[in-house]
C-alpha atoms as a PDB file:
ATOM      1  CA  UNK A   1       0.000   0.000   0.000  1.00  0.00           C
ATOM      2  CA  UNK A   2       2.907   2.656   0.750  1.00  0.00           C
ATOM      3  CA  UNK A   3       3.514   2.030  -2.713  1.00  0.00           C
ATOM      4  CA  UNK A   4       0.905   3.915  -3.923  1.00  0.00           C
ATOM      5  CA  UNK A   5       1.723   6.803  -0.784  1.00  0.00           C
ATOM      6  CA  UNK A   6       5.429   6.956  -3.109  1.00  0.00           C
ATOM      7  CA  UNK A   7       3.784   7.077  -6.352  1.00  0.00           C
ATOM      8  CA  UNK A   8       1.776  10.020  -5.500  1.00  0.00           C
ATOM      9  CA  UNK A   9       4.249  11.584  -3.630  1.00  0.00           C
ATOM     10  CA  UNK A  10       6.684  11.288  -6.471  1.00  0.00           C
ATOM     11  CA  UNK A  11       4.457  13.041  -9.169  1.00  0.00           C
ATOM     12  CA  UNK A  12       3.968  16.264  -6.802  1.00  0.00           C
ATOM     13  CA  UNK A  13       7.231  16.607  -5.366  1.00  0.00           C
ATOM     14  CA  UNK A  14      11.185  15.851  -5.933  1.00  0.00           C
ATOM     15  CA  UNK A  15      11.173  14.161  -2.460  1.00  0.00           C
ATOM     16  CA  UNK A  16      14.329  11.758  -2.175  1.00  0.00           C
ATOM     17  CA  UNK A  17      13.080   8.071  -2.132  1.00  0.00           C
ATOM     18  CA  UNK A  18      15.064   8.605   1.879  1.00  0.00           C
ATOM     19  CA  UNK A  19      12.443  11.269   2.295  1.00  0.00           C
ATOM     20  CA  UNK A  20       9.362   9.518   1.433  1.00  0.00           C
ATOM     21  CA  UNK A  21      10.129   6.717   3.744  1.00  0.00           C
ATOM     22  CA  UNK A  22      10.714   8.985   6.771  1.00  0.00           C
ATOM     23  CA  UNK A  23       7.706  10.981   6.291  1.00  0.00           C
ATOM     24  CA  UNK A  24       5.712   7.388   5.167  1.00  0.00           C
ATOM     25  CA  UNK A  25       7.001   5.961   8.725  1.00  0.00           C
ATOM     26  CA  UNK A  26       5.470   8.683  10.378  1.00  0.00           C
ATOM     27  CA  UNK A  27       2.295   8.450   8.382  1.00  0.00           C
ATOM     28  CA  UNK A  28      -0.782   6.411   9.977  1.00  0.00           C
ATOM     29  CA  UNK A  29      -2.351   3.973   7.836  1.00  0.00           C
ATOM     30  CA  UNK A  30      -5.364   2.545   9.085  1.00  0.00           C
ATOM     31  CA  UNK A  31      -8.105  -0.505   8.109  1.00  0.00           C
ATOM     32  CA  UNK A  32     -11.738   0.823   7.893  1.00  0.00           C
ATOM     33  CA  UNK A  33     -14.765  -1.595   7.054  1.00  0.00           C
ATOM     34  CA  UNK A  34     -17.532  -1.162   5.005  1.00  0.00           C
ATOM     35  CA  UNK A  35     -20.142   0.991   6.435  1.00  0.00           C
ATOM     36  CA  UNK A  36     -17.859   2.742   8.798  1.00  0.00           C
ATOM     37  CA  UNK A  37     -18.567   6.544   9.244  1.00  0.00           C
ATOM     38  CA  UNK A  38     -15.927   8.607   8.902  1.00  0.00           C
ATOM     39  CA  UNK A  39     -17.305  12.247   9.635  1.00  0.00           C
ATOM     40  CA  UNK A  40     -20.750  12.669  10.324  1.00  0.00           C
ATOM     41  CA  UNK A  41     -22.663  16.312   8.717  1.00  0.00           C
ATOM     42  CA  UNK A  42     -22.463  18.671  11.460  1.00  0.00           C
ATOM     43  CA  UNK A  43     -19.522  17.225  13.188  1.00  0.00           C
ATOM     44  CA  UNK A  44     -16.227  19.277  12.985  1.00  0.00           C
ATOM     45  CA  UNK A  45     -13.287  17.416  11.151  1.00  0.00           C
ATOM     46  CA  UNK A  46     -10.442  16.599  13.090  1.00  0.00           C
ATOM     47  CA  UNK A  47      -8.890  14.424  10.230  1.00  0.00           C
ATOM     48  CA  UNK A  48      -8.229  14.297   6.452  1.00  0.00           C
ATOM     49  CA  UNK A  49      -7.574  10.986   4.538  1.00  0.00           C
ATOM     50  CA  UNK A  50      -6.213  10.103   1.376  1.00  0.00           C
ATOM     51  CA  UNK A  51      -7.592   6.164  -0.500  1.00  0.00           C
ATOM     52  CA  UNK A  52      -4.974   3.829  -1.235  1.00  0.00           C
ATOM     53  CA  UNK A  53      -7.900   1.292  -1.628  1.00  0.00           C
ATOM     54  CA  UNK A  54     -11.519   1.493  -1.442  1.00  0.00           C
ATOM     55  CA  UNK A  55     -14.401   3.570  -2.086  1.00  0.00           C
ATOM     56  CA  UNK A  56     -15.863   6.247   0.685  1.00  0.00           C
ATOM     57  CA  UNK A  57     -19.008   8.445   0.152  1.00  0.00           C
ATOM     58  CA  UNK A  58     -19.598  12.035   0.658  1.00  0.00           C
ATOM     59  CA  UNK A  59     -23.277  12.877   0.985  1.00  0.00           C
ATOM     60  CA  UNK A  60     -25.837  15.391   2.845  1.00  0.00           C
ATOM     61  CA  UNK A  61     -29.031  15.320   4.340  1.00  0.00           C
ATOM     62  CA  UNK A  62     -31.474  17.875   3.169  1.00  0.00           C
ATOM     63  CA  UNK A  63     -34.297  20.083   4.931  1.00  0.00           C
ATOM     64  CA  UNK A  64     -36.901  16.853   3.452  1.00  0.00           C
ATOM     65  CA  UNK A  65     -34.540  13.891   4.946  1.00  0.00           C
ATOM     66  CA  UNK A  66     -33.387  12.842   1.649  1.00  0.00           C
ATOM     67  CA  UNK A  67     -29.762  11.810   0.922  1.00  0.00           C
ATOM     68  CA  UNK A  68     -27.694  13.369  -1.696  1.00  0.00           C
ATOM     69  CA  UNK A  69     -24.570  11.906  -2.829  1.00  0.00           C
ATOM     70  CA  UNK A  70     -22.093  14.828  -3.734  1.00  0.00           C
ATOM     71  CA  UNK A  71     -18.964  12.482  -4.482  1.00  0.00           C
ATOM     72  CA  UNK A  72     -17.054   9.045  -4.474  1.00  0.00           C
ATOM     73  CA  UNK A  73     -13.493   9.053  -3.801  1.00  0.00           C
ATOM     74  CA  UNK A  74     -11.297   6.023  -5.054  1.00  0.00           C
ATOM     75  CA  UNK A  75      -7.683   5.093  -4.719  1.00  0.00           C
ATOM     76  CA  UNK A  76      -4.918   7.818  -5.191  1.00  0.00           C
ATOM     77  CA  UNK A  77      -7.490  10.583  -4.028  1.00  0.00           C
ATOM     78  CA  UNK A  78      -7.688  12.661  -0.927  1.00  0.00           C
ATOM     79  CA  UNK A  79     -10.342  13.513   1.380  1.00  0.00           C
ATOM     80  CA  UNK A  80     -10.894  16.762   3.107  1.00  0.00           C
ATOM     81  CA  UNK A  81     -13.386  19.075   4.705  1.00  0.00           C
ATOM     82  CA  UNK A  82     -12.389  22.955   3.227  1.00  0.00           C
ATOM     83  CA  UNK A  83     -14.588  24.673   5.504  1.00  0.00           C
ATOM     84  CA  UNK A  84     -12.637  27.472   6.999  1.00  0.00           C
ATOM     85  CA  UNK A  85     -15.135  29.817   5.799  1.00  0.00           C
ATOM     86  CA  UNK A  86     -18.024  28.931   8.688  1.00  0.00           C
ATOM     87  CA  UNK A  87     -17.805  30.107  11.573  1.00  0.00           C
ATOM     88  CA  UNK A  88     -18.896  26.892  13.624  1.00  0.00           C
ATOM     89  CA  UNK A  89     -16.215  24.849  11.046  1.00  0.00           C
ATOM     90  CA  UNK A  90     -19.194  22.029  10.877  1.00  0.00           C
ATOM     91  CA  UNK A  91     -18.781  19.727   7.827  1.00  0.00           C
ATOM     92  CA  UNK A  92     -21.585  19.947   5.759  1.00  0.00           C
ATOM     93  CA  UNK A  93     -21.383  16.334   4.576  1.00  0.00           C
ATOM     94  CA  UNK A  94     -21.102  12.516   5.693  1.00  0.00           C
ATOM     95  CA  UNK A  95     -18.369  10.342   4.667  1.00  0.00           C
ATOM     96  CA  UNK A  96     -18.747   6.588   4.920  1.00  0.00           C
ATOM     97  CA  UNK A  97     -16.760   3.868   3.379  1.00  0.00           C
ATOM     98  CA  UNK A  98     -18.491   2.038   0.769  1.00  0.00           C
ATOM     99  CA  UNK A  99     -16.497  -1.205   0.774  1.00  0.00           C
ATOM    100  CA  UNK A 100     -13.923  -1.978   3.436  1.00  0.00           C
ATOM    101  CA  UNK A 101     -10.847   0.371   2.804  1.00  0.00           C
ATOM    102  CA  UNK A 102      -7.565   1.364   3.543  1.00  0.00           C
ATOM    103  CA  UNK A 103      -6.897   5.125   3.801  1.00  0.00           C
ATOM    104  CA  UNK A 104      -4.090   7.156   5.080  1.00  0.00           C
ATOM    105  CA  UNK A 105      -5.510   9.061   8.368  1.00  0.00           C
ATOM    106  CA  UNK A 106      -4.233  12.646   8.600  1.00  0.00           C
ATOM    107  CA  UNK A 107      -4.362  14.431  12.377  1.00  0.00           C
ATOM    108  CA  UNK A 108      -5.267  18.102  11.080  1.00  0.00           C
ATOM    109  CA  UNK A 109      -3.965  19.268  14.841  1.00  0.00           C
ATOM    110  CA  UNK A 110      -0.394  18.331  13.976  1.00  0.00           C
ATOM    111  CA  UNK A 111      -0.501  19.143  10.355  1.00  0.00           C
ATOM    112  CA  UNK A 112       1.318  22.061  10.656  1.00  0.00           C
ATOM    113  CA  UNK A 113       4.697  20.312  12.828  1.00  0.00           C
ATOM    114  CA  UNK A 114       4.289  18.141  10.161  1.00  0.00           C
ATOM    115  CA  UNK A 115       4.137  20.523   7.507  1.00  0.00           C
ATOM    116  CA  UNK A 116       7.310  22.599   9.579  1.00  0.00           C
ATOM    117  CA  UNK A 117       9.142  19.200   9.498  1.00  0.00           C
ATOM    118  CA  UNK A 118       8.693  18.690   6.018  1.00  0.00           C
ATOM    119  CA  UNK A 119       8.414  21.447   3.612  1.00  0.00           C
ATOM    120  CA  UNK A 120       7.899  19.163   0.959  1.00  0.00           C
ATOM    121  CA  UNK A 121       4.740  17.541   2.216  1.00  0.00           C
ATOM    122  CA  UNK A 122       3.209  21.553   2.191  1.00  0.00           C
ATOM    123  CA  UNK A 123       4.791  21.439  -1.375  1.00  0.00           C
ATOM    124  CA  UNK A 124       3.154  18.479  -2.043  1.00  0.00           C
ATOM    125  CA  UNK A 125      -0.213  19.099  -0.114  1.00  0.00           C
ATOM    126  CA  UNK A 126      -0.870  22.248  -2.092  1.00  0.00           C
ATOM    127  CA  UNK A 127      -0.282  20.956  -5.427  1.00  0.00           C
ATOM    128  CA  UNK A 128      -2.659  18.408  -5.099  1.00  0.00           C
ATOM    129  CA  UNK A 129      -5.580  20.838  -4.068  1.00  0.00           C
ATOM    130  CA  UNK A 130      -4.617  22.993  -6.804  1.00  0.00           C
ATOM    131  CA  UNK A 131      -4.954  19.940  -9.135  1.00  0.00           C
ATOM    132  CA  UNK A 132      -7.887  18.127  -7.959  1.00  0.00           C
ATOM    133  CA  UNK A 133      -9.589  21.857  -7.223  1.00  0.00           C
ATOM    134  CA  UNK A 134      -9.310  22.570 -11.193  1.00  0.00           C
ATOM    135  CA  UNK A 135     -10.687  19.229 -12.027  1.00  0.00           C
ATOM    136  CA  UNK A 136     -13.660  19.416  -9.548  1.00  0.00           C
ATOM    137  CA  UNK A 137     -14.165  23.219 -10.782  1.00  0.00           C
ATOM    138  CA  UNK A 138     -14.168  21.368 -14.505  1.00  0.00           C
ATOM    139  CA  UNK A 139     -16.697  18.778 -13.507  1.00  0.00           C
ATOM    140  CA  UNK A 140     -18.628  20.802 -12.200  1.00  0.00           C
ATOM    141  CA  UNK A 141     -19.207  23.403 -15.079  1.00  0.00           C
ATOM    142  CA  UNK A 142     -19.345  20.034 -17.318  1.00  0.00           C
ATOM    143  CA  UNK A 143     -22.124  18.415 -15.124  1.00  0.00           C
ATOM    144  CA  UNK A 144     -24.080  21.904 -15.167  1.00  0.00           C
ATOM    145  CA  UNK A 145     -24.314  21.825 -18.779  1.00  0.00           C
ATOM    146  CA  UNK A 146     -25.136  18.377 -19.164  1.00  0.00           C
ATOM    147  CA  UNK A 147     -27.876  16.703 -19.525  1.00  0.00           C
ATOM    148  CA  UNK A 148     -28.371  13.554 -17.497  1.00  0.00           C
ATOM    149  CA  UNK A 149     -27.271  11.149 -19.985  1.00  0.00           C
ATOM    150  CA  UNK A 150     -24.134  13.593 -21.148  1.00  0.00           C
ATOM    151  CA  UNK A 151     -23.167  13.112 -17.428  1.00  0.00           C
ATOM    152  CA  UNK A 152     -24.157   9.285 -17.279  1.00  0.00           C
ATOM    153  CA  UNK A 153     -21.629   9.011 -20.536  1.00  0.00           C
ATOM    154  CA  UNK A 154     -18.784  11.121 -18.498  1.00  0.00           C
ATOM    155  CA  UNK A 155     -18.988   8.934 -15.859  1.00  0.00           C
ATOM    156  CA  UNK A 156     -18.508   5.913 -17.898  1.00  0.00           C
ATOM    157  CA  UNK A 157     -15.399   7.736 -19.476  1.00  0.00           C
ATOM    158  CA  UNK A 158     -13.474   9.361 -16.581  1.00  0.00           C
ATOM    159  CA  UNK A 159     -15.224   6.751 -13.390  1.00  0.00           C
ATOM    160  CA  UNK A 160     -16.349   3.905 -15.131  1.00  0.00           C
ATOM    161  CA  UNK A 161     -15.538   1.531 -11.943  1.00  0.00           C
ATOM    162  CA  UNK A 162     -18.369   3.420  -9.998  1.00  0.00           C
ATOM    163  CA  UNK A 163     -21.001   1.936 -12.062  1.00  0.00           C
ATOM    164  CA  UNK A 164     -19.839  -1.755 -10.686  1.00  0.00           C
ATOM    165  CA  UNK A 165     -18.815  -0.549  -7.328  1.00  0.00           C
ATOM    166  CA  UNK A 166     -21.389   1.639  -6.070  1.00  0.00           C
ATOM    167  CA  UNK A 167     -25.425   1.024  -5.527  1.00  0.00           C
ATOM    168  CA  UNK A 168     -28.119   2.462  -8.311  1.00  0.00           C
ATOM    169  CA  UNK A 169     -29.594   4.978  -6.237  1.00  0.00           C
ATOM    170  CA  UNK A 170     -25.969   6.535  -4.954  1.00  0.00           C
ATOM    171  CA  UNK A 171     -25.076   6.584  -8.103  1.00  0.00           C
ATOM    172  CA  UNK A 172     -28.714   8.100  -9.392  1.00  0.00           C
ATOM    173  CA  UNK A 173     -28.301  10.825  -6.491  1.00  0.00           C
ATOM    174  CA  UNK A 174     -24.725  11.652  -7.327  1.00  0.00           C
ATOM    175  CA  UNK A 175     -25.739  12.054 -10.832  1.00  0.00           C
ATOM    176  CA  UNK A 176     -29.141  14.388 -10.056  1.00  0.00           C
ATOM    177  CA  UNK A 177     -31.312  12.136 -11.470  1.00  0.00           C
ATOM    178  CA  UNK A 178     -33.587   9.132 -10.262  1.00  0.00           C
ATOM    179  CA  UNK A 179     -32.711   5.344  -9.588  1.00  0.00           C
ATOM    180  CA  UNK A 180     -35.687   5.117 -12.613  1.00  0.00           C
ATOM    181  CA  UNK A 181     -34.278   7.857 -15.027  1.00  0.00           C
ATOM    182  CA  UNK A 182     -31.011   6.069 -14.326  1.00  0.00           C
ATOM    183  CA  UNK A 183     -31.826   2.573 -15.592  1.00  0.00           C
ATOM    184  CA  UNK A 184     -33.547   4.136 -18.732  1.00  0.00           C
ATOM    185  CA  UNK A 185     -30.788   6.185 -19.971  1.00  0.00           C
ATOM    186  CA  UNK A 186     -28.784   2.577 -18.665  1.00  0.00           C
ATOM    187  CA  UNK A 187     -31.323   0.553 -20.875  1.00  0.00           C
ATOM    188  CA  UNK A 188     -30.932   3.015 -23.889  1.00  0.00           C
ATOM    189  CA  UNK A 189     -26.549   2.639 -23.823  1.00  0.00           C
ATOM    190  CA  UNK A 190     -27.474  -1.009 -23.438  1.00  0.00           C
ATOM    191  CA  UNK A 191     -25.682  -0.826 -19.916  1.00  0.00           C
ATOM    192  CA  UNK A 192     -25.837  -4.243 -17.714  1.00  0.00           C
ATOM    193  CA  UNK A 193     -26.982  -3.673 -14.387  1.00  0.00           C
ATOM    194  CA  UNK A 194     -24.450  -5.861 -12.562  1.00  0.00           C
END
């Protein structure tokens, strides 16, 4: 699994292969199974993770009680609550593992010793927000414009593993559509369910 911690450090950073084994060492890696919460909406984050296998959930309750899946991260992405902004620092969303998972567990009270320590790993760190933040501000605009079969067809380009590893109606909700509307436009690519 540390592995795929070097990979990733590697393609942000010039980090000596010495250097990504100290800071790996002093990086916890921990076993969640499937179903485990994470962070629940309302609770303030104390952590931030980052996949090296599995699939985790990020969804919200609204004012009727219904679920709404905002996003599925996979291996080789990280997971983190940007919500500096309010003033109670609540997260607005749920994260819960999908299938059992491995994910590196990041204390956000010691990030900056850690950061201090290692001014690579800030390096690092804020290159891959300022990647992933581009992409997510791409998607977005993309799934805005789209209409729900455009962003069925998207998915099965840049995520096609979601459609085997996560349930209909997650998958319907993440996509702003209905479990229903979602086995049409399914039925119409000729899509297997399973």
């Amino acid at each position: 699994m540390k592995s795929i911690l070097f990979k990733y450090m590697s393609k942000f950073t010039s980090l000596t292969k010495e250097q990504q084994k100290t800071i790996a060492e002093e990086i916890k890696i921990e076993e969640f199974k499937k179903g485990t919460i994470l962070l629940r909406q309302g609770d303030v984050p104390t952590k931030c993770y980052f996949v090296l296998k599995g699939c985790i959930r990020q969804y919200s309750i609204d004012e009727n009680g219904k679920e709404v899946t905002s996003n599925f991260y996979t291996e080789e992405q990280a997971i983190a609550v940007f919500n500096n902004h309010k003033l109670d620092k609540s997260s607005e969303y749920t994260f819960a593992c999908l299938e059992d998972s491995v994910l590196v567990v990041g204390d956000l009270d010691i990030e900056q010793d850690m950061y201090s320590k290692y001014t690579q790993l800030e390096i690092m760190t804020r290159k891959m927000i300022e990647e992933n933040f581009g992409k997510v501000q791409d998607e977005f605009a993309t799934f805005i414009a789209s209409t729900p079969e455009e962003r069925f067809k998207t998915l099965l380009t840049k995520r096609p593993q979601l459609v085997v590893r996560v349930p209909q109606h997650q998958l319907a909700s993440y996509l702003g559509i209905t479990p229903e509307s979602l086995s049409r436009i399914k039925k119409r690519l000729k899509i297997d369910n399973n």
